[in-house]
N, C-alpha and C. Protein backbone atom coordinates (compact mmCIF):
# COMPACT_ATOMS: atom_id res chain seq x y z
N UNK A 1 25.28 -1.49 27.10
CA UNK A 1 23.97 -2.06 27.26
C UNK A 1 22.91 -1.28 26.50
N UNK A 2 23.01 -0.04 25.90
CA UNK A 2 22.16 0.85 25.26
C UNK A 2 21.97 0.39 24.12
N UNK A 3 21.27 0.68 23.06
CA UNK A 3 20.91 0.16 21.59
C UNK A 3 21.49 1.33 20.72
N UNK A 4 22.14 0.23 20.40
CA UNK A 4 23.16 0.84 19.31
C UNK A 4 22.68 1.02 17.47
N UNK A 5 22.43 1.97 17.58
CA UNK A 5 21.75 2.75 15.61
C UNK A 5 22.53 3.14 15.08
N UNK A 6 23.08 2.46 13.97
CA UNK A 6 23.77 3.13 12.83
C UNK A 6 23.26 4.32 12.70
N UNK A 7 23.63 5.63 12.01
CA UNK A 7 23.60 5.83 11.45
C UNK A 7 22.84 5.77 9.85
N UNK A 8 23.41 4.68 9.40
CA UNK A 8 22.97 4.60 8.45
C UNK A 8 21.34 4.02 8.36
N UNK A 9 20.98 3.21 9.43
CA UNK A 9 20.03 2.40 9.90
C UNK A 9 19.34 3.56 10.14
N UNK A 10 19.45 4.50 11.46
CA UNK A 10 18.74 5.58 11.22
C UNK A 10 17.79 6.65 10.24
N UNK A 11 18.73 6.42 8.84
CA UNK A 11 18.52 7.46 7.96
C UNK A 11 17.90 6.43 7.05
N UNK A 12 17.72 5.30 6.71
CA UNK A 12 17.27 4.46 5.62
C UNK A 12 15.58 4.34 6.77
N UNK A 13 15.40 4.09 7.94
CA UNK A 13 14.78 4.26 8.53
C UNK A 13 13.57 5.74 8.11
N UNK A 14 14.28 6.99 8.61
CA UNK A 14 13.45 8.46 8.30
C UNK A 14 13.30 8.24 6.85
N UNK A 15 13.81 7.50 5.78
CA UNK A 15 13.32 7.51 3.90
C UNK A 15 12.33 6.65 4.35
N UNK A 16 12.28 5.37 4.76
CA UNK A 16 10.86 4.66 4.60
C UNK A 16 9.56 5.48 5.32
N UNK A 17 9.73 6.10 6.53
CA UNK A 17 9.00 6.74 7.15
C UNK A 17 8.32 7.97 6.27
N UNK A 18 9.23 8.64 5.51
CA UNK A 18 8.63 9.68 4.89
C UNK A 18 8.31 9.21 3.46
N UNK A 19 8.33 8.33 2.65
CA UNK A 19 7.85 7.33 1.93
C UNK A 19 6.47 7.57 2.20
N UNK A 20 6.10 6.76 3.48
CA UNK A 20 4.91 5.93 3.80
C UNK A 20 4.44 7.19 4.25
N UNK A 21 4.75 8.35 4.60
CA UNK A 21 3.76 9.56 5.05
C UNK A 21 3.72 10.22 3.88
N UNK A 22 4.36 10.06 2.61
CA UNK A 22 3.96 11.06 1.31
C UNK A 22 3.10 9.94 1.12
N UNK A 23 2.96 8.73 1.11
CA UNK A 23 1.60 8.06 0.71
C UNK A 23 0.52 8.31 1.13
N UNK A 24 0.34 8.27 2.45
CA UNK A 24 -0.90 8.57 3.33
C UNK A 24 -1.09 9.91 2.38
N UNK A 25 -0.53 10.96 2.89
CA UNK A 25 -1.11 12.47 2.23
C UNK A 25 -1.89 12.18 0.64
N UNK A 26 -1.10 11.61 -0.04
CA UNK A 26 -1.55 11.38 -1.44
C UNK A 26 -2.79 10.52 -1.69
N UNK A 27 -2.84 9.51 -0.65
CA UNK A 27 -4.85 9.01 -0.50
C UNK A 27 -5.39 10.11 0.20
N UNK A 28 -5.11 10.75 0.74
CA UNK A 28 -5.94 11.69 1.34
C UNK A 28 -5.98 12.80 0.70
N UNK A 29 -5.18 13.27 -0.19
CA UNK A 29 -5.62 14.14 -1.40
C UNK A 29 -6.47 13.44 -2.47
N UNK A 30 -6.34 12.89 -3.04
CA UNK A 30 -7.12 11.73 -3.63
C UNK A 30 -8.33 11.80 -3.42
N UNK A 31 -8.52 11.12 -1.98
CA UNK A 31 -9.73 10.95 -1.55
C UNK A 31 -10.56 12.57 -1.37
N UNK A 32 -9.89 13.52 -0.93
CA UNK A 32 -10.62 14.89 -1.13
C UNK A 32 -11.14 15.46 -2.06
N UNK A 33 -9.89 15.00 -3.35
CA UNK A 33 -10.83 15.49 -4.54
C UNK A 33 -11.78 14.70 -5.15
N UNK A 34 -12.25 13.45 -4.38
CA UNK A 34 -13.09 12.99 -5.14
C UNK A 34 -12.84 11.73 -6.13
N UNK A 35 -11.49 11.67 -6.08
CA UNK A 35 -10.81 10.25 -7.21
C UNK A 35 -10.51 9.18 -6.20
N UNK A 36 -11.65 9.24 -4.76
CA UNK A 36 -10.98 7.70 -4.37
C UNK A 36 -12.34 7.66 -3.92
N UNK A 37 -13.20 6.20 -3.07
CA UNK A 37 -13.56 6.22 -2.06
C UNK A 37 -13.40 5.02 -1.27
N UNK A 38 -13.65 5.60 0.38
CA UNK A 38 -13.46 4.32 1.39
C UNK A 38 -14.38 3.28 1.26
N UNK A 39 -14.17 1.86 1.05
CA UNK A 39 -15.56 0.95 1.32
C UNK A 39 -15.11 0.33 2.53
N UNK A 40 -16.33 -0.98 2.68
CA UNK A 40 -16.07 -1.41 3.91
C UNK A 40 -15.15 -2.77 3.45
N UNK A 41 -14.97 -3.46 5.07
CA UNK A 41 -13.97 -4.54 4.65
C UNK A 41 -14.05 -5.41 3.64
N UNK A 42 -15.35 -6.08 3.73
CA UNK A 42 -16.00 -7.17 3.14
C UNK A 42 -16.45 -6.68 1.51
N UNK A 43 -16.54 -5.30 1.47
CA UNK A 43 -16.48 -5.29 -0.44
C UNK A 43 -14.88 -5.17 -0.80
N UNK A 44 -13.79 -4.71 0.25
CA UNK A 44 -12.49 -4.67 -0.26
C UNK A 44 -11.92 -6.28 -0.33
N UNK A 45 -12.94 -6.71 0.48
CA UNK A 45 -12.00 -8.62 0.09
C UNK A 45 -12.78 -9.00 -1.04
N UNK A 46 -13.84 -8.81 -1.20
CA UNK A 46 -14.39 -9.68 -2.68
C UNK A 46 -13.73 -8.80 -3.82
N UNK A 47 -13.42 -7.29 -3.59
CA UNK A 47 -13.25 -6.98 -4.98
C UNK A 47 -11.41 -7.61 -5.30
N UNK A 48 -10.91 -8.16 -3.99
CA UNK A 48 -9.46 -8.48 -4.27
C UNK A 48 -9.35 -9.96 -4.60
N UNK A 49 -10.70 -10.63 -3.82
CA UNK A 49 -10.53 -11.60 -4.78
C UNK A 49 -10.96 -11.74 -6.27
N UNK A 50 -12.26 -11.16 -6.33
CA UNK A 50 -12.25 -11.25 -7.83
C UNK A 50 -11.01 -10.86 -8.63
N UNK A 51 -9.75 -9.59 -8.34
CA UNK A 51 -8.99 -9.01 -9.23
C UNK A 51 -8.05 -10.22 -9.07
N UNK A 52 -8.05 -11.21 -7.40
CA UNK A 52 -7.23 -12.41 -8.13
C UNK A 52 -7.38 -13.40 -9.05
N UNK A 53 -8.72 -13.94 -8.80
CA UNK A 53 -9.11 -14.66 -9.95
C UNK A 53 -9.11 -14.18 -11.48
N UNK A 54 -9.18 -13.03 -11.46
CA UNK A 54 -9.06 -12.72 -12.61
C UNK A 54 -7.51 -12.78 -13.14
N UNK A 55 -6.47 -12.31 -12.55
CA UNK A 55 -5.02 -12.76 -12.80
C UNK A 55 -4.66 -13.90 -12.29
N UNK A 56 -5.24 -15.12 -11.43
CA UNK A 56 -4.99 -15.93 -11.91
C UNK A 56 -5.54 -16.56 -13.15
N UNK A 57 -6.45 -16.32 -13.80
CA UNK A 57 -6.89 -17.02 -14.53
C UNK A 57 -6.19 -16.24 -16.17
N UNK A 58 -6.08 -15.14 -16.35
CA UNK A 58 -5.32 -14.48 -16.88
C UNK A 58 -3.89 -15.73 -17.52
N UNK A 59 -3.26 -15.73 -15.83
CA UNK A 59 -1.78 -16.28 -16.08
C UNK A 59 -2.36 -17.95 -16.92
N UNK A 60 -3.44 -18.76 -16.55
CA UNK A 60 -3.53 -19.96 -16.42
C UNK A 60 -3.57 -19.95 -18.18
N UNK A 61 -4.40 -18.68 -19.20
CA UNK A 61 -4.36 -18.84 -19.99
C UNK A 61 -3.23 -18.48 -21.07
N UNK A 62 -2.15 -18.24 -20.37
CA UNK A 62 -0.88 -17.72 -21.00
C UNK A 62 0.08 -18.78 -21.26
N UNK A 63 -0.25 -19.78 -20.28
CA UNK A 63 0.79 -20.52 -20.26
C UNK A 63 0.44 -21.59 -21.77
């Protein structure tokens, strides 16, 4: 009745985990020295839509 973990499941598990924690550290070095900064929500959605419109429109003229 206990939950049963590979092994292998385990260990592919601790790589994504320490993945995603060398990322965090690396915005947060980043951001210390000065090569990042935080905005708020609402300028991170317009600037993602503009970078979509801009690749979509990109692709629209490729074709």
């Amino acid at each position: 009745m206990g939950t049963n973990i590979k092994l292998d499941d385990s260990n592919d598990a601790s790589k994504r985990l320490a993945k995603q924690y060398a990322a965090i550290n690396q915005a947060f070095d980043k951001l210390e020295s000065g090569g990042a900064i935080f905005v708020d929500d609402e300028t991170a959605k317009s600037c993602m839509e503009a970078r979509k419109a801009k690749i979509r429109n990109r692709d629209a003229t490729a074709k």
